[in-house]
C-alpha atoms as a PDB file:
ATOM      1  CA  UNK A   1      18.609 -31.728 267.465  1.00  0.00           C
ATOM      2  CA  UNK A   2      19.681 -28.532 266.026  1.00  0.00           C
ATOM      3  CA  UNK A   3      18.022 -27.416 262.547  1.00  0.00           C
ATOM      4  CA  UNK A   4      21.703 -27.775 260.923  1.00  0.00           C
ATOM      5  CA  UNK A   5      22.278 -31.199 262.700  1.00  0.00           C
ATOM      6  CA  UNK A   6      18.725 -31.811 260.509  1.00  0.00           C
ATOM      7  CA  UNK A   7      19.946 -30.552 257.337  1.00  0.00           C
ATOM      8  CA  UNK A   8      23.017 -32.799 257.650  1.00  0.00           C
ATOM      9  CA  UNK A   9      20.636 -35.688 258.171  1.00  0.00           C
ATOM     10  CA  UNK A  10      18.156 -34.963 255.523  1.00  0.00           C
ATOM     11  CA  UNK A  11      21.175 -34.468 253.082  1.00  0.00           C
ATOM     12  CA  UNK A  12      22.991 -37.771 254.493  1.00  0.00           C
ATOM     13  CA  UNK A  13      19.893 -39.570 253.564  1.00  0.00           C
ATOM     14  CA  UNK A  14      19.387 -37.845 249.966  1.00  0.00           C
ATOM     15  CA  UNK A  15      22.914 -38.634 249.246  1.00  0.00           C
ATOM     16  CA  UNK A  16      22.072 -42.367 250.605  1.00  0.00           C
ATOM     17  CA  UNK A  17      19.530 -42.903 247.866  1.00  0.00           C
ATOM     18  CA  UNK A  18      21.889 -41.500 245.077  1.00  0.00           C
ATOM     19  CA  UNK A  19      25.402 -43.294 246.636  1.00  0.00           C
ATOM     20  CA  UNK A  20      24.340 -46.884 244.515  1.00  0.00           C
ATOM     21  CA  UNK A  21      23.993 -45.294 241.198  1.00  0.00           C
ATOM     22  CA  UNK A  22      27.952 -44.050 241.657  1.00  0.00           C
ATOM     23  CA  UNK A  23      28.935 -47.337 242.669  1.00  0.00           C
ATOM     24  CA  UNK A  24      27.423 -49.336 240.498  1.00  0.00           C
ATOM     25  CA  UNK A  25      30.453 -47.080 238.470  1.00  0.00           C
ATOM     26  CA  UNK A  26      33.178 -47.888 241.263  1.00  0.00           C
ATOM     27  CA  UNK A  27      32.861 -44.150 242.926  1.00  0.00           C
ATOM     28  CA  UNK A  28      31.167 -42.528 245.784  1.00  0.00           C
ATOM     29  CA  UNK A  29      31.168 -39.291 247.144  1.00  0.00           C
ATOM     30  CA  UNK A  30      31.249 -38.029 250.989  1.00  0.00           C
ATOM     31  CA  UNK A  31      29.476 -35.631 252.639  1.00  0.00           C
ATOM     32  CA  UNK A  32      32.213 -33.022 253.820  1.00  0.00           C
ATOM     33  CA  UNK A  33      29.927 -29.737 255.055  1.00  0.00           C
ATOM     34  CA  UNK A  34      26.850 -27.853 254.685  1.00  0.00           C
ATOM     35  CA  UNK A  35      27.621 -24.169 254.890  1.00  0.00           C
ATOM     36  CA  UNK A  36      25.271 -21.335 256.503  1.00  0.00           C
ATOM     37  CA  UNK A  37      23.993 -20.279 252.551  1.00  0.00           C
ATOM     38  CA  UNK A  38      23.182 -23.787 252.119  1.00  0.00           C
ATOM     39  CA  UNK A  39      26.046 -25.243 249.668  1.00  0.00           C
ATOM     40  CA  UNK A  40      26.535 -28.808 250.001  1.00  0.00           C
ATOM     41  CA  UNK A  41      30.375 -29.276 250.033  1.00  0.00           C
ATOM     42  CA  UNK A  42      31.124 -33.271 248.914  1.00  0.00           C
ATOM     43  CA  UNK A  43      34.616 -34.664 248.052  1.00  0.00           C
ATOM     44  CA  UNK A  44      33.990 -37.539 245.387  1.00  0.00           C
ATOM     45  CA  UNK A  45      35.807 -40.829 245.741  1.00  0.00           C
ATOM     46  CA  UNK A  46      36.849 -43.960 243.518  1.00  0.00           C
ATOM     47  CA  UNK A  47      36.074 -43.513 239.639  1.00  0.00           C
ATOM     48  CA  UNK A  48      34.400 -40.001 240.130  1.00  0.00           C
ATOM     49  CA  UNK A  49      37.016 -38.603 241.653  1.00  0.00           C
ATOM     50  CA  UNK A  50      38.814 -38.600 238.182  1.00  0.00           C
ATOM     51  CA  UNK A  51      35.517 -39.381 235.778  1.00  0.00           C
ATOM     52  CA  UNK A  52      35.761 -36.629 233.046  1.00  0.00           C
ATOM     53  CA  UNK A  53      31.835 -36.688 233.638  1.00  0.00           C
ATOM     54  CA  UNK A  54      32.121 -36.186 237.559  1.00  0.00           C
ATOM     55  CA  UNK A  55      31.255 -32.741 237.496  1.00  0.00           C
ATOM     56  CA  UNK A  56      27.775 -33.621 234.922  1.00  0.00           C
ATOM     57  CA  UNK A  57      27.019 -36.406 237.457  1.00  0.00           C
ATOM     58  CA  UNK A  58      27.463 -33.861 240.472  1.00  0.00           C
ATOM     59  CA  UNK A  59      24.746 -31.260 238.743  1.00  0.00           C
ATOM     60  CA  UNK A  60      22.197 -33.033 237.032  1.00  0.00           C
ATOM     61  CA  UNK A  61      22.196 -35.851 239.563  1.00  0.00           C
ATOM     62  CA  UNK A  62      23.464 -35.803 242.769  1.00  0.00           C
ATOM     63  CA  UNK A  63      22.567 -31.587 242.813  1.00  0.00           C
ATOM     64  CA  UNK A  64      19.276 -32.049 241.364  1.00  0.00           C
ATOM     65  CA  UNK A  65      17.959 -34.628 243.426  1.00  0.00           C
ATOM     66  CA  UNK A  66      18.849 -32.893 246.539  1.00  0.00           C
ATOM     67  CA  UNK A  67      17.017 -29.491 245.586  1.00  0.00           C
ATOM     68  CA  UNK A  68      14.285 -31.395 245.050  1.00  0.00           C
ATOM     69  CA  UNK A  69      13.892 -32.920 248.067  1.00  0.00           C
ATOM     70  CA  UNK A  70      15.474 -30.297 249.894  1.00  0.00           C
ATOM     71  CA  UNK A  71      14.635 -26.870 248.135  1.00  0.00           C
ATOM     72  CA  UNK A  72      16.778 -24.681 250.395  1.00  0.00           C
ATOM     73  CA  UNK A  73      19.994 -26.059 248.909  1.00  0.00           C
ATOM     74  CA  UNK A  74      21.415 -23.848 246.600  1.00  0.00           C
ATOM     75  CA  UNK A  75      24.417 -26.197 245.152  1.00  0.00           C
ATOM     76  CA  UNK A  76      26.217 -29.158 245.696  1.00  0.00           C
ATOM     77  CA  UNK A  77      30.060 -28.457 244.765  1.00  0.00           C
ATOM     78  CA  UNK A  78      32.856 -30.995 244.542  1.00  0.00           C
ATOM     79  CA  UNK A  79      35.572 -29.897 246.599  1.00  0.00           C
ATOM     80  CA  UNK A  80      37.879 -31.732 244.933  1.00  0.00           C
ATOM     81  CA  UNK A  81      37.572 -31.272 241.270  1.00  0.00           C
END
């Protein structure tokens, strides 16, 4: 397994601890792509893709649990906000 084919699965499994506090809201989010300066690209689905606090949840939540479990990300943007 490639180190990026890691990364993906590291994220995949951050984002898999994190994916029942947005539903618990009716939303979700999906892991789109990890690019080479280590931005998480996700597109956010159900109520967050039009929650007025989407882009809150997507920094202080979603963004800061993944740096800390994964320092080498640098952000986690919405692609569709």
């Amino acid at each position: 397994m490639s180190s990026k084919e890691e990364l993906h699965t590291k994220v995949e499994n951050v984002l898999n601890q994190v994916r029942p506090y947005l539903q618990q809201d009716g939303g979700d989010l999906k892991l789109i792509d990890i690019t080479d300066d280590y931005v998480v690209n996700v597109e956010l689905t159900g109520a967050c893709g039009s929650c007025a606090f989407s882009t809150m949840t997507l920094k202080n939540g979603v963004e800061a649990t993944l740096k800390k479990v994964l320092p080498e990300i640098k952000e986690v943007v919405a692609i569709n906000v």
